[in-house]
Protein backbone atom coordinates (compact mmCIF):
# COMPACT_ATOMS: atom_id res chain seq x y z
CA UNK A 1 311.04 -23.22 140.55
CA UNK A 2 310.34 -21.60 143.96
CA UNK A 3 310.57 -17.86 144.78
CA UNK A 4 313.80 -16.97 146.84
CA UNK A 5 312.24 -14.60 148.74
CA UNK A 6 314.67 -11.89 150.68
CA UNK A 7 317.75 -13.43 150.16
CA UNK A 8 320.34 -11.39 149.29
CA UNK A 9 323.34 -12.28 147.00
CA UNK A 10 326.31 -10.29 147.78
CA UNK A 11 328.11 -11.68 144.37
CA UNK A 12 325.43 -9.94 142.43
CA UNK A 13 325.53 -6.77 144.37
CA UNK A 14 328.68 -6.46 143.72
CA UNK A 15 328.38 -7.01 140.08
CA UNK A 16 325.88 -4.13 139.85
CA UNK A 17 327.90 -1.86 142.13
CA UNK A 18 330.64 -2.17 139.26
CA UNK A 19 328.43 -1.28 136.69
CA UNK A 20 328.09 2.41 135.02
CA UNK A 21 324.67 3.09 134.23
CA UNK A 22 322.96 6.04 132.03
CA UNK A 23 320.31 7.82 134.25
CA UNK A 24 316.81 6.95 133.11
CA UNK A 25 316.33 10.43 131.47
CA UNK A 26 318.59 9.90 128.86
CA UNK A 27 316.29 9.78 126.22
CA UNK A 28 315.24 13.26 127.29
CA UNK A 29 318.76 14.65 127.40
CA UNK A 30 320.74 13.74 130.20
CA UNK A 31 324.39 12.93 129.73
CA UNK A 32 325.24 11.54 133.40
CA UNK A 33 326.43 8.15 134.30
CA UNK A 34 326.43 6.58 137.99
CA UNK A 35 327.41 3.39 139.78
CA UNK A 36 323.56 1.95 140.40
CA UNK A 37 323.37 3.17 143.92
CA UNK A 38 324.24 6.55 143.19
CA UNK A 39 321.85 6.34 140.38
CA UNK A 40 319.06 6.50 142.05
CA UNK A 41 319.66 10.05 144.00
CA UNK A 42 320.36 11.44 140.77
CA UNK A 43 317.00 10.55 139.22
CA UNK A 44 315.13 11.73 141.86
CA UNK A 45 316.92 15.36 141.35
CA UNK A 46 317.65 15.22 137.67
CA UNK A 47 316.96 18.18 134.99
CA UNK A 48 315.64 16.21 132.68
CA UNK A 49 313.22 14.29 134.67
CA UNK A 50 309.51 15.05 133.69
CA UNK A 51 306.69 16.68 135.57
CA UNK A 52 303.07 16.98 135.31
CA UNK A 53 301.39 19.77 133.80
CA UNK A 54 300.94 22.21 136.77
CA UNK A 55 297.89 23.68 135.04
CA UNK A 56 295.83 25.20 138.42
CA UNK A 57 292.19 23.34 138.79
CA UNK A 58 292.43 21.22 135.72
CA UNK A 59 292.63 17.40 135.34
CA UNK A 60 295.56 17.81 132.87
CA UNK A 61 297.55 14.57 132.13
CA UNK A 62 300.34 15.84 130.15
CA UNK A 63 303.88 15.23 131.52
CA UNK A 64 307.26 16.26 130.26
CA UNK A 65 310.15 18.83 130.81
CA UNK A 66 310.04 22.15 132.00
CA UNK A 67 310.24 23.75 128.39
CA UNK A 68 307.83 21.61 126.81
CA UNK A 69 306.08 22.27 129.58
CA UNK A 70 305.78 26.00 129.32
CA UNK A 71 304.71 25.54 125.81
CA UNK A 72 302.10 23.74 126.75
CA UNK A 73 300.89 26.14 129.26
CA UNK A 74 300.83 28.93 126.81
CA UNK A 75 299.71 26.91 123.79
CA UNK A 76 296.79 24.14 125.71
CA UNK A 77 295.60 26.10 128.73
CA UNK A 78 296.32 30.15 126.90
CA UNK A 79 298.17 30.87 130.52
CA UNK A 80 299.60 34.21 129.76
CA UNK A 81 303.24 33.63 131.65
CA UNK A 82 305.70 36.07 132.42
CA UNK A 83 309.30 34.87 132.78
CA UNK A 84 311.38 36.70 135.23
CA UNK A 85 312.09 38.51 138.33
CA UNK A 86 309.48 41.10 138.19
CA UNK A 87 306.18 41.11 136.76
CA UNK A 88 303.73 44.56 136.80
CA UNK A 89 300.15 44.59 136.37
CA UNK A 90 297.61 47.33 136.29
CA UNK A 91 294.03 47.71 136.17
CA UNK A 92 292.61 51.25 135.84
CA UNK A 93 289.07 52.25 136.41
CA UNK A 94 288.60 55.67 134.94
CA UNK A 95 286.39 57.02 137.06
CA UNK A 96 286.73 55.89 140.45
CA UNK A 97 283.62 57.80 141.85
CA UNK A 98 281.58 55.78 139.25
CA UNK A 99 279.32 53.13 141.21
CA UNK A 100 276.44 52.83 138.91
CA UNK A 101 276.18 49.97 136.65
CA UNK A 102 279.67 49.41 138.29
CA UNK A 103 281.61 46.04 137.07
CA UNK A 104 283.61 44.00 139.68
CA UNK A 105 287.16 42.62 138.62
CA UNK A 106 288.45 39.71 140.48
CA UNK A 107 291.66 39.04 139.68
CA UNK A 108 293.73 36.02 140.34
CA UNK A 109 297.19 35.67 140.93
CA UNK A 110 299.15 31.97 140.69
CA UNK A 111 303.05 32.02 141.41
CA UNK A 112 304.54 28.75 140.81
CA UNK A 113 307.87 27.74 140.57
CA UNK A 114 309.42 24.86 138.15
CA UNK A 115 312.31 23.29 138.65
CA UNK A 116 314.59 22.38 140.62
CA UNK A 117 313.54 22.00 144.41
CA UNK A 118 317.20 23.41 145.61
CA UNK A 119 316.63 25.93 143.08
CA UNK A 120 313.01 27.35 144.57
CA UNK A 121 314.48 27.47 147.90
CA UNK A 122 316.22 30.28 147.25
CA UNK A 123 313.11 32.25 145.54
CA UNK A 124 310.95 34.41 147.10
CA UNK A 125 307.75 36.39 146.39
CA UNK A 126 305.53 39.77 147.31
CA UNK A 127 302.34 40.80 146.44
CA UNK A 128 301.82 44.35 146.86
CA UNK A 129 297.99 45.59 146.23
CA UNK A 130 297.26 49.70 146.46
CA UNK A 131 295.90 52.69 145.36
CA UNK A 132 295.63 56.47 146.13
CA UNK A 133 299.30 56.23 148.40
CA UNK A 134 297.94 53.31 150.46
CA UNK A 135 299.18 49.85 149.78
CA UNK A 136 299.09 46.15 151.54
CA UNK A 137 301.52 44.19 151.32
């Protein structure tokens, strides 16, 4: 036998144009069915698909959906998440005019969004750092 190469056969693509398939992620939950073409465009968008663990700096191989996902975050990595529209944080010094044996805090802040990429392009962020009546923004 001898490869074909890039012939096509029309018969066949017809065949599997015909055909109803399950998207790939129904294992992990997703009820759709597509002719094969259409198939494809789905899977690339689908809720069910898997991601990698979005874990900032670390070389993290864990893949799967968004809620096992979060679990993971809180559960392998201890990311303390916050799940909603706003999200508050203070840090108090008590005495502000206190500079000996004075302690530095850097703080880090990571926003990232999971999902859907229609979805994130209608969310938005601010940061807002300030003190005494001033603020940046």
């Amino acid at each position: 036998r001898q490869e074909l190469g890039d012939i096509r056969c029309l018969a066949l693509e017809k065949v599997v144009e015909s055909l109803d398939l399950p998207c790939r992620y129904f294992s992990l939950g997703c009820p759709e069915r597509f002719p094969y073409y259409s198939k494809l465009k789905h899977e690339a968008q689908c809720d069910f698909r898997p991601h990698n663990c979005p874990d900032a700096g670390s070389e993290c191989s864990v893949v799967g959906d968004i809620p096992f996902l979060v679990a993971h975050l809180r559960e392998e990595h201890q990311v303390d998440m916050h799940v909603g529209s706003a999200f508050n944080h203070r840090n108090v010094k008590s005495n502000p005019r206190e500079v000996e044996n004075a302690s530095w805090v850097l703080t880090v802040f990571h926003c990232r969004f999971m999902g859907d990429e229609n979805e994130a392009m209608h969310c938005s962020y601010s940061l807002e750092v300030g003190s005494n009546g001033r603020k940046l923004t």
